[in-house]
N, C-alpha and C. Protein backbone atom coordinates (compact mmCIF):
# COMPACT_ATOMS: atom_id res chain seq x y z
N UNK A 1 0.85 -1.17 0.00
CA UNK A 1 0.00 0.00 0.00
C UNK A 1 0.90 1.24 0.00
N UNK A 2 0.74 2.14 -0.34
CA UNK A 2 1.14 3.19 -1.27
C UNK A 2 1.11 4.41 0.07
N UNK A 3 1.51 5.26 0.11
CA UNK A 3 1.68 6.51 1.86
C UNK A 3 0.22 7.35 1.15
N UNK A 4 -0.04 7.42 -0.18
CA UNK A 4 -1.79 8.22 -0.41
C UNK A 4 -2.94 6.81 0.11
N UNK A 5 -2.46 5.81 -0.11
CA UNK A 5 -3.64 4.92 0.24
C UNK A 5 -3.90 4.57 1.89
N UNK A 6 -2.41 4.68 2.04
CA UNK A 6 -2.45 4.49 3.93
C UNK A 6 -2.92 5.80 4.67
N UNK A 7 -3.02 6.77 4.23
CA UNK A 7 -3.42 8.20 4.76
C UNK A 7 -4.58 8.27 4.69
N UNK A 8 -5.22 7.35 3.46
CA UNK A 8 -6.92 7.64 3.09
C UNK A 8 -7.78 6.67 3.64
N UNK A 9 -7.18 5.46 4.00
CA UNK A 9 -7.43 4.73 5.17
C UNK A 9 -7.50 4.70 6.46
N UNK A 10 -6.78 5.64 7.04
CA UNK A 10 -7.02 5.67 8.55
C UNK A 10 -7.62 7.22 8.71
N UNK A 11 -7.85 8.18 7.70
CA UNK A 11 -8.47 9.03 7.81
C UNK A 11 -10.50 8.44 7.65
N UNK A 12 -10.02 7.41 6.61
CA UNK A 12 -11.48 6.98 6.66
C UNK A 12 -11.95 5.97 7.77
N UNK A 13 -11.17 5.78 8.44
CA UNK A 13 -11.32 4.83 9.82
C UNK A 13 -11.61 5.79 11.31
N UNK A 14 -11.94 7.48 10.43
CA UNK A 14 -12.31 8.11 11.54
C UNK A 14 -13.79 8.39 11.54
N UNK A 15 -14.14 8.33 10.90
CA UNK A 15 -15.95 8.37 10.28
C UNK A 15 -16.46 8.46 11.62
N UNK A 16 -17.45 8.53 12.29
CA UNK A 16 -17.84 8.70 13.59
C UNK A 16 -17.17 8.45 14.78
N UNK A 17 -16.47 9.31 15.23
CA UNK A 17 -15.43 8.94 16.15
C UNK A 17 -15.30 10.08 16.63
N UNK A 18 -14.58 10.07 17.79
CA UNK A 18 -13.62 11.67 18.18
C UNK A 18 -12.51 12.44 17.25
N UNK A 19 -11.95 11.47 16.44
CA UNK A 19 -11.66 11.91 15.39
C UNK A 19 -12.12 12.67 14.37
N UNK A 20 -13.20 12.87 14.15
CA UNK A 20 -14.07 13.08 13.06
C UNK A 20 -14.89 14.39 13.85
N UNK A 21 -14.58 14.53 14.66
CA UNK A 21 -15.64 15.32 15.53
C UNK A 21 -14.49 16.45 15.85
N UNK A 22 -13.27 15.83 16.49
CA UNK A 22 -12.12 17.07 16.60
C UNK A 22 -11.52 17.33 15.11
N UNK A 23 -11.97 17.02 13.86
CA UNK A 23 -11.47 17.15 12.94
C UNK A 23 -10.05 16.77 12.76
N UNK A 24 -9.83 15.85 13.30
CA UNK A 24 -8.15 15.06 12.99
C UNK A 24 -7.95 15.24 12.11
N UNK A 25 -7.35 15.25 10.83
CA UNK A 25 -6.47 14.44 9.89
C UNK A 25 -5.44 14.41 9.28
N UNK A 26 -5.01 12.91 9.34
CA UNK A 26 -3.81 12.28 9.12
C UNK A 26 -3.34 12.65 7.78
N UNK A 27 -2.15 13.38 7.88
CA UNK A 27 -1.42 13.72 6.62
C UNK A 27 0.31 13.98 6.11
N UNK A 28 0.68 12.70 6.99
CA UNK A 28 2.08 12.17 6.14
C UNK A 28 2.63 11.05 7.16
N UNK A 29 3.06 10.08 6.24
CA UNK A 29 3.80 8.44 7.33
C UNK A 29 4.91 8.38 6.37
N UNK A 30 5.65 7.94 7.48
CA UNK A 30 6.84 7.49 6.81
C UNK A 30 7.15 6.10 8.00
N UNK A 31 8.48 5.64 7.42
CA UNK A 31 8.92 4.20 8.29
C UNK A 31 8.72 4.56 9.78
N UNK A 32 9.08 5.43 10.47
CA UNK A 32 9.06 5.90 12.08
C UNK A 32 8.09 6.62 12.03
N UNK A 33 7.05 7.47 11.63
CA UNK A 33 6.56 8.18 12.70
C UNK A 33 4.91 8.53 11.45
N UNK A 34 3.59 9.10 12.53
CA UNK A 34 2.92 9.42 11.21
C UNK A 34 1.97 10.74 11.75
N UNK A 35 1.96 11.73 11.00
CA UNK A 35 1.80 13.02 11.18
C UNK A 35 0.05 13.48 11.27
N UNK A 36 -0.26 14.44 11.96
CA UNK A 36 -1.74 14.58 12.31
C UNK A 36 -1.69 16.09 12.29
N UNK A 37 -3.18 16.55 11.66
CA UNK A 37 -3.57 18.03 12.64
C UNK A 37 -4.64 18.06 12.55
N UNK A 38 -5.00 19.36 13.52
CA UNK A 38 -5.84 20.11 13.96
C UNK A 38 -6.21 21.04 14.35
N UNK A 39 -7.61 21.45 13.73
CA UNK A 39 -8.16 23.03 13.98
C UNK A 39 -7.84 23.83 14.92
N UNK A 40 -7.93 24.61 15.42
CA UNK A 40 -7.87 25.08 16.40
C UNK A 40 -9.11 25.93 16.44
N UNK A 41 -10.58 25.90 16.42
CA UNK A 41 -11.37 27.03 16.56
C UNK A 41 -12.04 26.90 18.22
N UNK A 42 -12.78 27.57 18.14
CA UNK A 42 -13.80 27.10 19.57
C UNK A 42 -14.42 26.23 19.99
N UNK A 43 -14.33 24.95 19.36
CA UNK A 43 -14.83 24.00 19.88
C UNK A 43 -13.87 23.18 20.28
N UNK A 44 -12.94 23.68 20.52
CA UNK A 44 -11.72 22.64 21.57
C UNK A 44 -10.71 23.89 21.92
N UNK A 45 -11.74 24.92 22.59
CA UNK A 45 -11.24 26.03 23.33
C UNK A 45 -11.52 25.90 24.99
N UNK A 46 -10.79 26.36 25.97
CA UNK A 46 -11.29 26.61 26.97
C UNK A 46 -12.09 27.45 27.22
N UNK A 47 -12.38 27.94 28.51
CA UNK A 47 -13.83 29.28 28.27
C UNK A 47 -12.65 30.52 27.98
N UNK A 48 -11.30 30.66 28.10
CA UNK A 48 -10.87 31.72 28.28
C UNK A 48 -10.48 31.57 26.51
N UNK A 49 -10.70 30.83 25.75
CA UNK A 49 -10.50 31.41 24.51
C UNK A 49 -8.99 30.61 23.86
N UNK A 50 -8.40 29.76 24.53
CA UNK A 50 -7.17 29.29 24.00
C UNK A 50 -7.61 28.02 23.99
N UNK A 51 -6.68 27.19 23.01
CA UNK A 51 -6.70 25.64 23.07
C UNK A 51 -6.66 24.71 24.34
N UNK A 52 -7.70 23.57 24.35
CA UNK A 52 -7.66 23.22 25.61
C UNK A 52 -6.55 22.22 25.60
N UNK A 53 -5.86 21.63 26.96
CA UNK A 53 -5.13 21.06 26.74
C UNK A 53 -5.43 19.34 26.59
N UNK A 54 -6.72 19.07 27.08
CA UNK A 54 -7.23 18.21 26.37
C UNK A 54 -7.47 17.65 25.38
N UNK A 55 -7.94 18.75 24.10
CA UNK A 55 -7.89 18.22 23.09
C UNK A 55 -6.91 18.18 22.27
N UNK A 56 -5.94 18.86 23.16
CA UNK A 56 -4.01 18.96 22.24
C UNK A 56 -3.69 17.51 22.80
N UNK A 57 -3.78 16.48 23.87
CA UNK A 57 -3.31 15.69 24.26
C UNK A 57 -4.92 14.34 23.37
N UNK A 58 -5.92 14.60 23.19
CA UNK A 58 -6.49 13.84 22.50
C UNK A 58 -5.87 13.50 21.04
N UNK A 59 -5.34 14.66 20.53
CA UNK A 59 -4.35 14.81 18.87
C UNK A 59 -3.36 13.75 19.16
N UNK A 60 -3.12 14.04 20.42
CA UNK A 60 -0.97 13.31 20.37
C UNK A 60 -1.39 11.99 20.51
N UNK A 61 -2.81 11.57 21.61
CA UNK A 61 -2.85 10.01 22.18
C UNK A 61 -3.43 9.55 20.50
N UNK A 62 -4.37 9.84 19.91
CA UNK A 62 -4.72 9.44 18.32
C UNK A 62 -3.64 9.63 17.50
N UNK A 63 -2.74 10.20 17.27
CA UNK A 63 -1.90 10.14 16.11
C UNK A 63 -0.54 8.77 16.51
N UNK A 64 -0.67 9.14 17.86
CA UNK A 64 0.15 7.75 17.76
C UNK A 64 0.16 6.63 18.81
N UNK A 65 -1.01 6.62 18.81
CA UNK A 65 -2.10 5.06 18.59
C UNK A 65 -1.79 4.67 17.40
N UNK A 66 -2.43 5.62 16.48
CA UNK A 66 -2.67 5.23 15.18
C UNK A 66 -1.14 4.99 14.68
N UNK A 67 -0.37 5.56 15.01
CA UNK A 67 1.51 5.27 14.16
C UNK A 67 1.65 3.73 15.33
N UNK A 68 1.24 3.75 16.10
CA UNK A 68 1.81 2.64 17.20
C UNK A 68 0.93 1.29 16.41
N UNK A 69 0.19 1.27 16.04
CA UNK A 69 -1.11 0.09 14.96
C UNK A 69 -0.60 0.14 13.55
N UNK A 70 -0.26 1.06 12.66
CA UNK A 70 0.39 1.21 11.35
C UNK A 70 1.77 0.50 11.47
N UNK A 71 2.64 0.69 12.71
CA UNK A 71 3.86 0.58 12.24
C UNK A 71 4.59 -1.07 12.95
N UNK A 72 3.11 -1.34 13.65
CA UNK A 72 3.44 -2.16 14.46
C UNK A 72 2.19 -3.77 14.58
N UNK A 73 0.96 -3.11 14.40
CA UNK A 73 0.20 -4.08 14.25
C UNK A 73 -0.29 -5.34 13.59
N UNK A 74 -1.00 -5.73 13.33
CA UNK A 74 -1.72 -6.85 12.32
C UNK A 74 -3.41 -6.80 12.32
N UNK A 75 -3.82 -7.78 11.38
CA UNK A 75 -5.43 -7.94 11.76
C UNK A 75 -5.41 -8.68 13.13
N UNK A 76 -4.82 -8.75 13.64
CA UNK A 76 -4.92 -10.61 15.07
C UNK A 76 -4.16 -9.30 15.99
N UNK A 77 -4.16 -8.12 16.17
CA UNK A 77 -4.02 -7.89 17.28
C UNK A 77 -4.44 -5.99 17.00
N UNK A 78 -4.48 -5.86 18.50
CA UNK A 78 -5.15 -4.48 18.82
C UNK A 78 -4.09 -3.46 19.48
N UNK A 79 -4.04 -2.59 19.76
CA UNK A 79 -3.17 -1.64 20.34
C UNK A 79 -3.80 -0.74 20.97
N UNK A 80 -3.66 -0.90 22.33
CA UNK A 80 -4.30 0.44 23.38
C UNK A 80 -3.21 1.32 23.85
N UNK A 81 -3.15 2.42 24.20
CA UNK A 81 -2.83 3.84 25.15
C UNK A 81 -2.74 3.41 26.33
N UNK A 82 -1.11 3.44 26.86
CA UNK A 82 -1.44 2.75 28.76
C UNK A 82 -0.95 4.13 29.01
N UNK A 83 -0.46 4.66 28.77
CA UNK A 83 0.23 6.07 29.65
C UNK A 83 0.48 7.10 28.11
N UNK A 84 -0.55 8.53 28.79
CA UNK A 84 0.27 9.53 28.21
C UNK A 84 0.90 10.79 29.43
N UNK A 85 1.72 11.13 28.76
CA UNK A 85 2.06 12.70 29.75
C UNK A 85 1.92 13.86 28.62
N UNK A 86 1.81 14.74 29.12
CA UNK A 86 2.13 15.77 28.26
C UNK A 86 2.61 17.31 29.12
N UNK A 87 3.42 17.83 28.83
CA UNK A 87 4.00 18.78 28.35
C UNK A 87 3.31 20.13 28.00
N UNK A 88 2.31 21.45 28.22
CA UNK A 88 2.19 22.10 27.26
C UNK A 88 2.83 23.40 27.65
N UNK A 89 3.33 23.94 26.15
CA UNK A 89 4.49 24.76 26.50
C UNK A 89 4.18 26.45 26.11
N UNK A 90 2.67 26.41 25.27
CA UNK A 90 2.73 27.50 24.78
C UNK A 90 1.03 27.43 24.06
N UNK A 91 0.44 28.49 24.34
CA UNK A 91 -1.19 28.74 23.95
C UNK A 91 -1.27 28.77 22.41
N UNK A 92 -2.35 28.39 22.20
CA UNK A 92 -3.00 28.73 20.32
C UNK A 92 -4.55 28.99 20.70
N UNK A 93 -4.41 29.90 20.08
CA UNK A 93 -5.96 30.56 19.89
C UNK A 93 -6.72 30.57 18.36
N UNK A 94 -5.88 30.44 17.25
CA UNK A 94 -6.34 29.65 16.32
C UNK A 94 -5.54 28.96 15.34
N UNK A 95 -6.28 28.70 14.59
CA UNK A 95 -5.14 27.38 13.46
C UNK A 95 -4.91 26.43 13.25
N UNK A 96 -4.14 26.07 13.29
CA UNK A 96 -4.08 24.53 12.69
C UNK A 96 -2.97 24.25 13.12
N UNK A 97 -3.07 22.83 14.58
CA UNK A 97 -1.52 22.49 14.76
C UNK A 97 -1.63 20.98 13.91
N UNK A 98 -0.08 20.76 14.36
CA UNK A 98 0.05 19.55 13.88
C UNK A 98 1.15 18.74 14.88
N UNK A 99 0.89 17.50 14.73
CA UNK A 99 1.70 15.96 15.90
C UNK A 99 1.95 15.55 15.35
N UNK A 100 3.28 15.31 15.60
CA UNK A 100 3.92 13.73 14.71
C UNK A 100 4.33 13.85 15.72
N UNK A 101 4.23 12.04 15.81
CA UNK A 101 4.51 11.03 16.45
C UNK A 101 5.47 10.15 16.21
N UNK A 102 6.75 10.00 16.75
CA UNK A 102 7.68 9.16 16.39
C UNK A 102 8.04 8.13 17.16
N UNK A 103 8.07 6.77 17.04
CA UNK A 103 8.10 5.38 17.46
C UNK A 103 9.72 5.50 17.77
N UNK A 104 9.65 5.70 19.34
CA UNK A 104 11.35 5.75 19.62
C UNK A 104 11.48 4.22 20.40
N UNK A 105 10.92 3.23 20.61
CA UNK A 105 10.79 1.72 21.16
C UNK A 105 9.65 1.23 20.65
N UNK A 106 10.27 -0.18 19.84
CA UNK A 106 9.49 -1.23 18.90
C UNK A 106 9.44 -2.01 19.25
N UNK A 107 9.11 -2.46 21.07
CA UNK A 107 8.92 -3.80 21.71
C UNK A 107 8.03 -4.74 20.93
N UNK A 108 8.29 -5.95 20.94
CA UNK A 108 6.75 -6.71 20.44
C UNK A 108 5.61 -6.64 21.38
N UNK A 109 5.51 -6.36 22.44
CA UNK A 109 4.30 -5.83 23.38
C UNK A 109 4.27 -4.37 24.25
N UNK A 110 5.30 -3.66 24.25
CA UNK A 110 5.23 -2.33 25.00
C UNK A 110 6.00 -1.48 23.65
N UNK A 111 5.28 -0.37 23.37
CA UNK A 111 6.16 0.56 22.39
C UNK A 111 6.17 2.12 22.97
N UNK A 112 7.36 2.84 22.54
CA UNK A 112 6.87 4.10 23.25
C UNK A 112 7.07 5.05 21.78
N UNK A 113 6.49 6.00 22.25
CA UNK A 113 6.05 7.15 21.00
C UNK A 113 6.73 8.53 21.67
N UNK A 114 7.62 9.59 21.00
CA UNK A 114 7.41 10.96 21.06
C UNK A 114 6.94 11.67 20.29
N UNK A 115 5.87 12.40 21.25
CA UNK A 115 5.15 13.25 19.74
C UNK A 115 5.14 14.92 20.11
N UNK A 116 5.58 15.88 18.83
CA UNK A 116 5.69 16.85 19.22
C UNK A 116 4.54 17.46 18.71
N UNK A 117 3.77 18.74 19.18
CA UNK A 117 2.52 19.46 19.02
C UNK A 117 3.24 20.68 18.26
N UNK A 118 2.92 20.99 16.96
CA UNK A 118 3.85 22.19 17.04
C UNK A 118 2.15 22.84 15.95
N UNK A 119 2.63 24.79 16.41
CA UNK A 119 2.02 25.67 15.57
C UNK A 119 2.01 25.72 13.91
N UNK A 120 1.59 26.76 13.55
CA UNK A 120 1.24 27.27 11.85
C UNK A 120 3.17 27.63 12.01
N UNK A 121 3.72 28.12 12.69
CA UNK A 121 4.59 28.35 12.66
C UNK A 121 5.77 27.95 12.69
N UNK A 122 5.52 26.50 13.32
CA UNK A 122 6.50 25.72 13.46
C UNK A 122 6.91 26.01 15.15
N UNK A 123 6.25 26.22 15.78
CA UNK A 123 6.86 26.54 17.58
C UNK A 123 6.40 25.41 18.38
N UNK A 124 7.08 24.79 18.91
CA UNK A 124 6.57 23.55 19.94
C UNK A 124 5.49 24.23 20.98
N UNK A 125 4.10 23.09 20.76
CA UNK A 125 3.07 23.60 21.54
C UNK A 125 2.96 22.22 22.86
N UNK A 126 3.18 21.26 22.36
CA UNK A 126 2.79 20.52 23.72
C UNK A 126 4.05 19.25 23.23
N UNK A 127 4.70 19.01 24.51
CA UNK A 127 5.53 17.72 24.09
C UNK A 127 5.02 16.39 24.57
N UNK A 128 4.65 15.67 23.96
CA UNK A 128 4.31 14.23 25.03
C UNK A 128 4.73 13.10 24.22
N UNK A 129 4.50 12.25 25.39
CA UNK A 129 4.74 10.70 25.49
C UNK A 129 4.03 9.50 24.93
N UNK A 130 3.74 9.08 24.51
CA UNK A 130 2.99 8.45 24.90
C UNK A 130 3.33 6.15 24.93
N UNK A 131 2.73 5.49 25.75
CA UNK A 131 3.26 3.79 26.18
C UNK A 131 1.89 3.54 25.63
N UNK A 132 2.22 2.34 24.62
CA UNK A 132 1.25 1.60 23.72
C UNK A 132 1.64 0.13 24.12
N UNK A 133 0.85 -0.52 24.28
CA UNK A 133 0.39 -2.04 24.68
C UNK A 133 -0.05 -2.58 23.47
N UNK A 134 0.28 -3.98 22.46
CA UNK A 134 0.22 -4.43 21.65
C UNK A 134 -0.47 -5.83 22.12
N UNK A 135 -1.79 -5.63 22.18
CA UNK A 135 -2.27 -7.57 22.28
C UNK A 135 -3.29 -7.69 21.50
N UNK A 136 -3.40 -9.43 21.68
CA UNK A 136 -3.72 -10.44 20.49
C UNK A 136 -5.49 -9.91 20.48
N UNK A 137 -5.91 -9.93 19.67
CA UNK A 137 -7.49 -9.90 19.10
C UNK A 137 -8.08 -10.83 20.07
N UNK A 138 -9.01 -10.38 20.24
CA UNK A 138 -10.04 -11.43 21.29
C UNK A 138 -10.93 -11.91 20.04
């Protein structure tokens, strides 16, 4: 599969989801890591008008889930989120950030991810972590 067919696939694997609702989408993979953004308007604002840090840490735990299942999974097994942290280093009030997520440990059952949050500008907005658990399909 081709990096336009794998992008149009897990963007279409957001169809009713939180994904689809925070307006995710996935737009570039490579061998290590696979890239995400998002809006920034008022509906994933706090009341004071800036990005919440919730939905900056919902971006980082989805983009690499999703790189932690692409780069690592199969049909016979699933991949959950055991630990994120995050980091936030700096406000957005609008725009469009973007996460990539890079697979820095390729255990066959524990993997870890760094993913950076950065602005329209390129300025680091939130740094996090995140520990992915790899098990078999029930």
């Amino acid at each position: 599969m081709n990096k336009v067919e794998v992008l149009q696939r897990l963007n279409a694997s957001s169809n009713n989801t939180l994904m689809q609702t925070l307006e995710i989408e996935y737009v570039d993979v490579g061998n290590d890591f696979l890239t995400a953004t998002m809006p920034v308007t008022p509906k994933v604002h706090q009341p004071d008008g800036v990005l919440h840090g919730g939905a900056t840490v919902a971006l980082a735990e989805t983009v690499g889930s999703a790189a932690s299942h692409l780069l690592l999974g199969s049909n016979d097994t699933v991949i959950r989120g055991i630990e994120i942290s995050a980091n936030h280093l700096k406000s957005v009030t609008h725009g469009v950030i973007q996460a990539k997520a890079i697979l820095t440990h390729k255990g066959k059952t524990l993997q870890l991810l760094d993913i950076e949050v950065r602005d329209e500008d390129d300025r680091l907005i939130s740094k996090c972590k995140l520990s992915t658990i790899c098990l078999k399909r029930r």
